[in-house]
N, C-alpha and C. Protein backbone atom coordinates (compact mmCIF):
# COMPACT_ATOMS: atom_id res chain seq x y z
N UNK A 1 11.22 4.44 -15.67
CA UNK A 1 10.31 5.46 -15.20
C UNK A 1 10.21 5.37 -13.68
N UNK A 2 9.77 6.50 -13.19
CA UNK A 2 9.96 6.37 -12.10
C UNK A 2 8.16 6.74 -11.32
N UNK A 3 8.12 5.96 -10.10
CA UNK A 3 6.67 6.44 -9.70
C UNK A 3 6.97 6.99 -8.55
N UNK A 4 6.25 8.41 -8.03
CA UNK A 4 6.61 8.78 -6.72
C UNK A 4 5.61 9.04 -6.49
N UNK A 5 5.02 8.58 -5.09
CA UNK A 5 3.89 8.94 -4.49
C UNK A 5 4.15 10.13 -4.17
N UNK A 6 2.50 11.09 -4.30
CA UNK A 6 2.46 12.21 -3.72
C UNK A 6 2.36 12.83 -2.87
N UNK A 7 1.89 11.89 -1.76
CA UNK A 7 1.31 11.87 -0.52
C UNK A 7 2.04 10.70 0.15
N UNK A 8 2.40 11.00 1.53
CA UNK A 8 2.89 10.15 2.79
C UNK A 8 1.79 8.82 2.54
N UNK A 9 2.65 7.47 2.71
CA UNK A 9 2.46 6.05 3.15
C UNK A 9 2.30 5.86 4.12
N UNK A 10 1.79 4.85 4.88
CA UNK A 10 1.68 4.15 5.93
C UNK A 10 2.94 3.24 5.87
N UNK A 11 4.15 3.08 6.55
CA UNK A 11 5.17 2.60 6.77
C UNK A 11 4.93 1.14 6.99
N UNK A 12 4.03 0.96 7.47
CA UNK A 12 3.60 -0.64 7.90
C UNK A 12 3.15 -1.38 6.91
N UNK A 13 3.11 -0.53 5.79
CA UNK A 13 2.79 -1.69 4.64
C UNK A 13 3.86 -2.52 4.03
N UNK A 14 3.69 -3.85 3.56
CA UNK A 14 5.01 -4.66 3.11
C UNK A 14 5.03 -4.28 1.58
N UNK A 15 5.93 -4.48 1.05
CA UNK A 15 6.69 -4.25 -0.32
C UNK A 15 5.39 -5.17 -1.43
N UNK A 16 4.74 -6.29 -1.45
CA UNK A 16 3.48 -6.36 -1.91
C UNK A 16 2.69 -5.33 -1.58
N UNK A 17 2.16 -4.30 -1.00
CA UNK A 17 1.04 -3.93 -0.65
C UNK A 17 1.48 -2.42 -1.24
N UNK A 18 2.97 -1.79 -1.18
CA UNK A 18 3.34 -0.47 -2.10
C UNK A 18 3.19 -1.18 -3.25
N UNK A 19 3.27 -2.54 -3.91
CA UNK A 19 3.33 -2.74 -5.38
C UNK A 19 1.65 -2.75 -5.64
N UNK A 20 0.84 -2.97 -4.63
CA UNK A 20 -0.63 -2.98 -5.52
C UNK A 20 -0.87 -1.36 -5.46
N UNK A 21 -0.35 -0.59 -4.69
CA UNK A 21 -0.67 0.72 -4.64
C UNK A 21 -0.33 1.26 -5.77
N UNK A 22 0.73 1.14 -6.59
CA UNK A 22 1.37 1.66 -7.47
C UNK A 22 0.23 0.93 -8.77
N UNK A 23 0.34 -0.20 -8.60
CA UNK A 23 -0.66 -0.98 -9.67
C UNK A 23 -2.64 -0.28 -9.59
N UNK A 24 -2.69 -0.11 -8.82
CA UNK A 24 -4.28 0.52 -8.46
C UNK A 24 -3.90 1.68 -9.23
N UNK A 25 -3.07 2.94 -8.88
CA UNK A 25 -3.01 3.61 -9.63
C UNK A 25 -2.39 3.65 -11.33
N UNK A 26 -2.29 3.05 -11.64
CA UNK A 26 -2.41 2.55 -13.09
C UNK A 26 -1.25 2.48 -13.71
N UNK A 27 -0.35 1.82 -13.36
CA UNK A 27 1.32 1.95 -13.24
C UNK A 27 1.55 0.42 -13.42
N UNK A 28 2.57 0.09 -14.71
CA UNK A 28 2.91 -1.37 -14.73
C UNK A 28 4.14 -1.38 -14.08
N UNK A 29 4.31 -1.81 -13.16
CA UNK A 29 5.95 -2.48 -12.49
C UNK A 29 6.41 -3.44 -12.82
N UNK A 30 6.03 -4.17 -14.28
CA UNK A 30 6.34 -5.23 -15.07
C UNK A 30 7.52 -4.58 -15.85
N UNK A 31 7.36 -3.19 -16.61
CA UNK A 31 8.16 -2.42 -17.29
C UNK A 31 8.88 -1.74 -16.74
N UNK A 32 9.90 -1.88 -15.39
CA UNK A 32 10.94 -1.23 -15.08
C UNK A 32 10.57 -0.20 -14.70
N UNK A 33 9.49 0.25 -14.01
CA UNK A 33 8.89 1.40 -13.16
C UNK A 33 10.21 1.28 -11.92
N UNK A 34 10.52 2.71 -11.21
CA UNK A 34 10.76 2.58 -9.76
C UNK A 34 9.55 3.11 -8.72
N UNK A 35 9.14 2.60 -7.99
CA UNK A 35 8.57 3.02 -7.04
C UNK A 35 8.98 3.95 -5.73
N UNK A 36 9.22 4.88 -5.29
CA UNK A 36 9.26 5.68 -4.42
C UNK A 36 8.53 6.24 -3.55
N UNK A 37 8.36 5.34 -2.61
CA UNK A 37 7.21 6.67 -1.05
C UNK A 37 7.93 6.85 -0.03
N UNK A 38 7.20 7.70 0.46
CA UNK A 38 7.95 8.45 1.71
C UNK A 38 6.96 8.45 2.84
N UNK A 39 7.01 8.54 4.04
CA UNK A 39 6.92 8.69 5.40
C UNK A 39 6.22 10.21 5.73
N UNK A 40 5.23 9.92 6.78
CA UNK A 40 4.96 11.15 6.95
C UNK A 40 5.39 12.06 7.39
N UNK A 41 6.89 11.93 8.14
CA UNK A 41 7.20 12.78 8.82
C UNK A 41 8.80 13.14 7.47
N UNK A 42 8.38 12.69 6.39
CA UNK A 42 9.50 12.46 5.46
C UNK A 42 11.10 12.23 5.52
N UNK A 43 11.25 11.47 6.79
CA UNK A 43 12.61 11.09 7.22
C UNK A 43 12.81 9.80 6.66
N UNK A 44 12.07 9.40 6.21
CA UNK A 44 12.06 7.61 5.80
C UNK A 44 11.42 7.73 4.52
N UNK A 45 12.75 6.71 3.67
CA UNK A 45 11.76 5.98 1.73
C UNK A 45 11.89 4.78 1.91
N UNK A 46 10.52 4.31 1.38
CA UNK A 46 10.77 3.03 0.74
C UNK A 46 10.86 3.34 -0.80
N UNK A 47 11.45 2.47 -1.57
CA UNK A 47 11.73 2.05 -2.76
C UNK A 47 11.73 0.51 -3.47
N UNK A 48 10.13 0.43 -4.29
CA UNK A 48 10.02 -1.31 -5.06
C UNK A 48 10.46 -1.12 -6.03
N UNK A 49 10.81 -2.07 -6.72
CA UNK A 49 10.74 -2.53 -8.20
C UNK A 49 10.82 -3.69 -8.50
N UNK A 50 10.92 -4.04 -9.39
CA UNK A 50 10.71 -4.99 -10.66
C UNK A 50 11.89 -5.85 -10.93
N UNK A 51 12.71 -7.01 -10.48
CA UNK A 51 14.16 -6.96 -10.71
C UNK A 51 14.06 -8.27 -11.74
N UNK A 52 12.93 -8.72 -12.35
CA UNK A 52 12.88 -9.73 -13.56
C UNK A 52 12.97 -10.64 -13.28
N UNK A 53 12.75 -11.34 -12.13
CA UNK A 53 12.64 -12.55 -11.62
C UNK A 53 12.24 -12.81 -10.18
N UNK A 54 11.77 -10.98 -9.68
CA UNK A 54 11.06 -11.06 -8.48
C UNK A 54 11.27 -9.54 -7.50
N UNK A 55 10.13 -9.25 -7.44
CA UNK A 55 10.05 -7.56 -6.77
C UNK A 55 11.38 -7.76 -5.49
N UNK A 56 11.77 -6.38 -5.86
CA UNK A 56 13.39 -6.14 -5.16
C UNK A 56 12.44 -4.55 -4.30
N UNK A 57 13.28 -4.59 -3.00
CA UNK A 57 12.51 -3.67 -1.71
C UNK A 57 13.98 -3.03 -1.53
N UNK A 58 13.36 -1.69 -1.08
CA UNK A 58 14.94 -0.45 -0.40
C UNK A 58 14.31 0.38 0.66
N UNK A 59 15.00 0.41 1.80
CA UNK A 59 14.38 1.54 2.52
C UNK A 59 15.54 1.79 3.38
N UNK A 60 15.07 3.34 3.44
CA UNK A 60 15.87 3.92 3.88
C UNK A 60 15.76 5.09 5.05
N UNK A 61 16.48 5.47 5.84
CA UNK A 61 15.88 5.85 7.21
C UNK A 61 17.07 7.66 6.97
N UNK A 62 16.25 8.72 6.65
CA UNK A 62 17.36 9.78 6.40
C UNK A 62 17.44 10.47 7.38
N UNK A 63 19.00 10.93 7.47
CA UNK A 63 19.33 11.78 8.87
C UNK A 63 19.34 13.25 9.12
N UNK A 64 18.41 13.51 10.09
CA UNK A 64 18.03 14.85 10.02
C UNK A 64 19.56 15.95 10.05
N UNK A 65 19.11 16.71 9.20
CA UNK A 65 20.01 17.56 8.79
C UNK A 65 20.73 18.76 10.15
């Protein structure tokens, strides 16, 4: 499953702090959730998950078209 925030992140948060976000909103990342947020200016994702022996982080910086 996948979780995508609906609303722009604060970029400065570390990969713990998108996983309590996702967990506050009522989302287990124990069960193979992906996590997905984006940037306010939506040029930038981060991406957490769950990799079964310890939260795995992705980010990515996209090039304006």
């Amino acid at each position: 499953m996948v979780f995508l925030a609906s609303h722009s992140t604060h970029f400065r948060k570390r990969p713990d702090n998108l996983m309590s976000l996702v967990h506050d909103a009522g989302s287990d990342l124990f069960n193979g959730f992906i996590c997905v947020f984006r940037a306010k200016r939506a040029d930038r994702l981060k991406i957490v998950w769950w990799g079964g022996s310890g939260g795995c982080f992705y980010s990515k910086r996209l090039k304006n078209a």
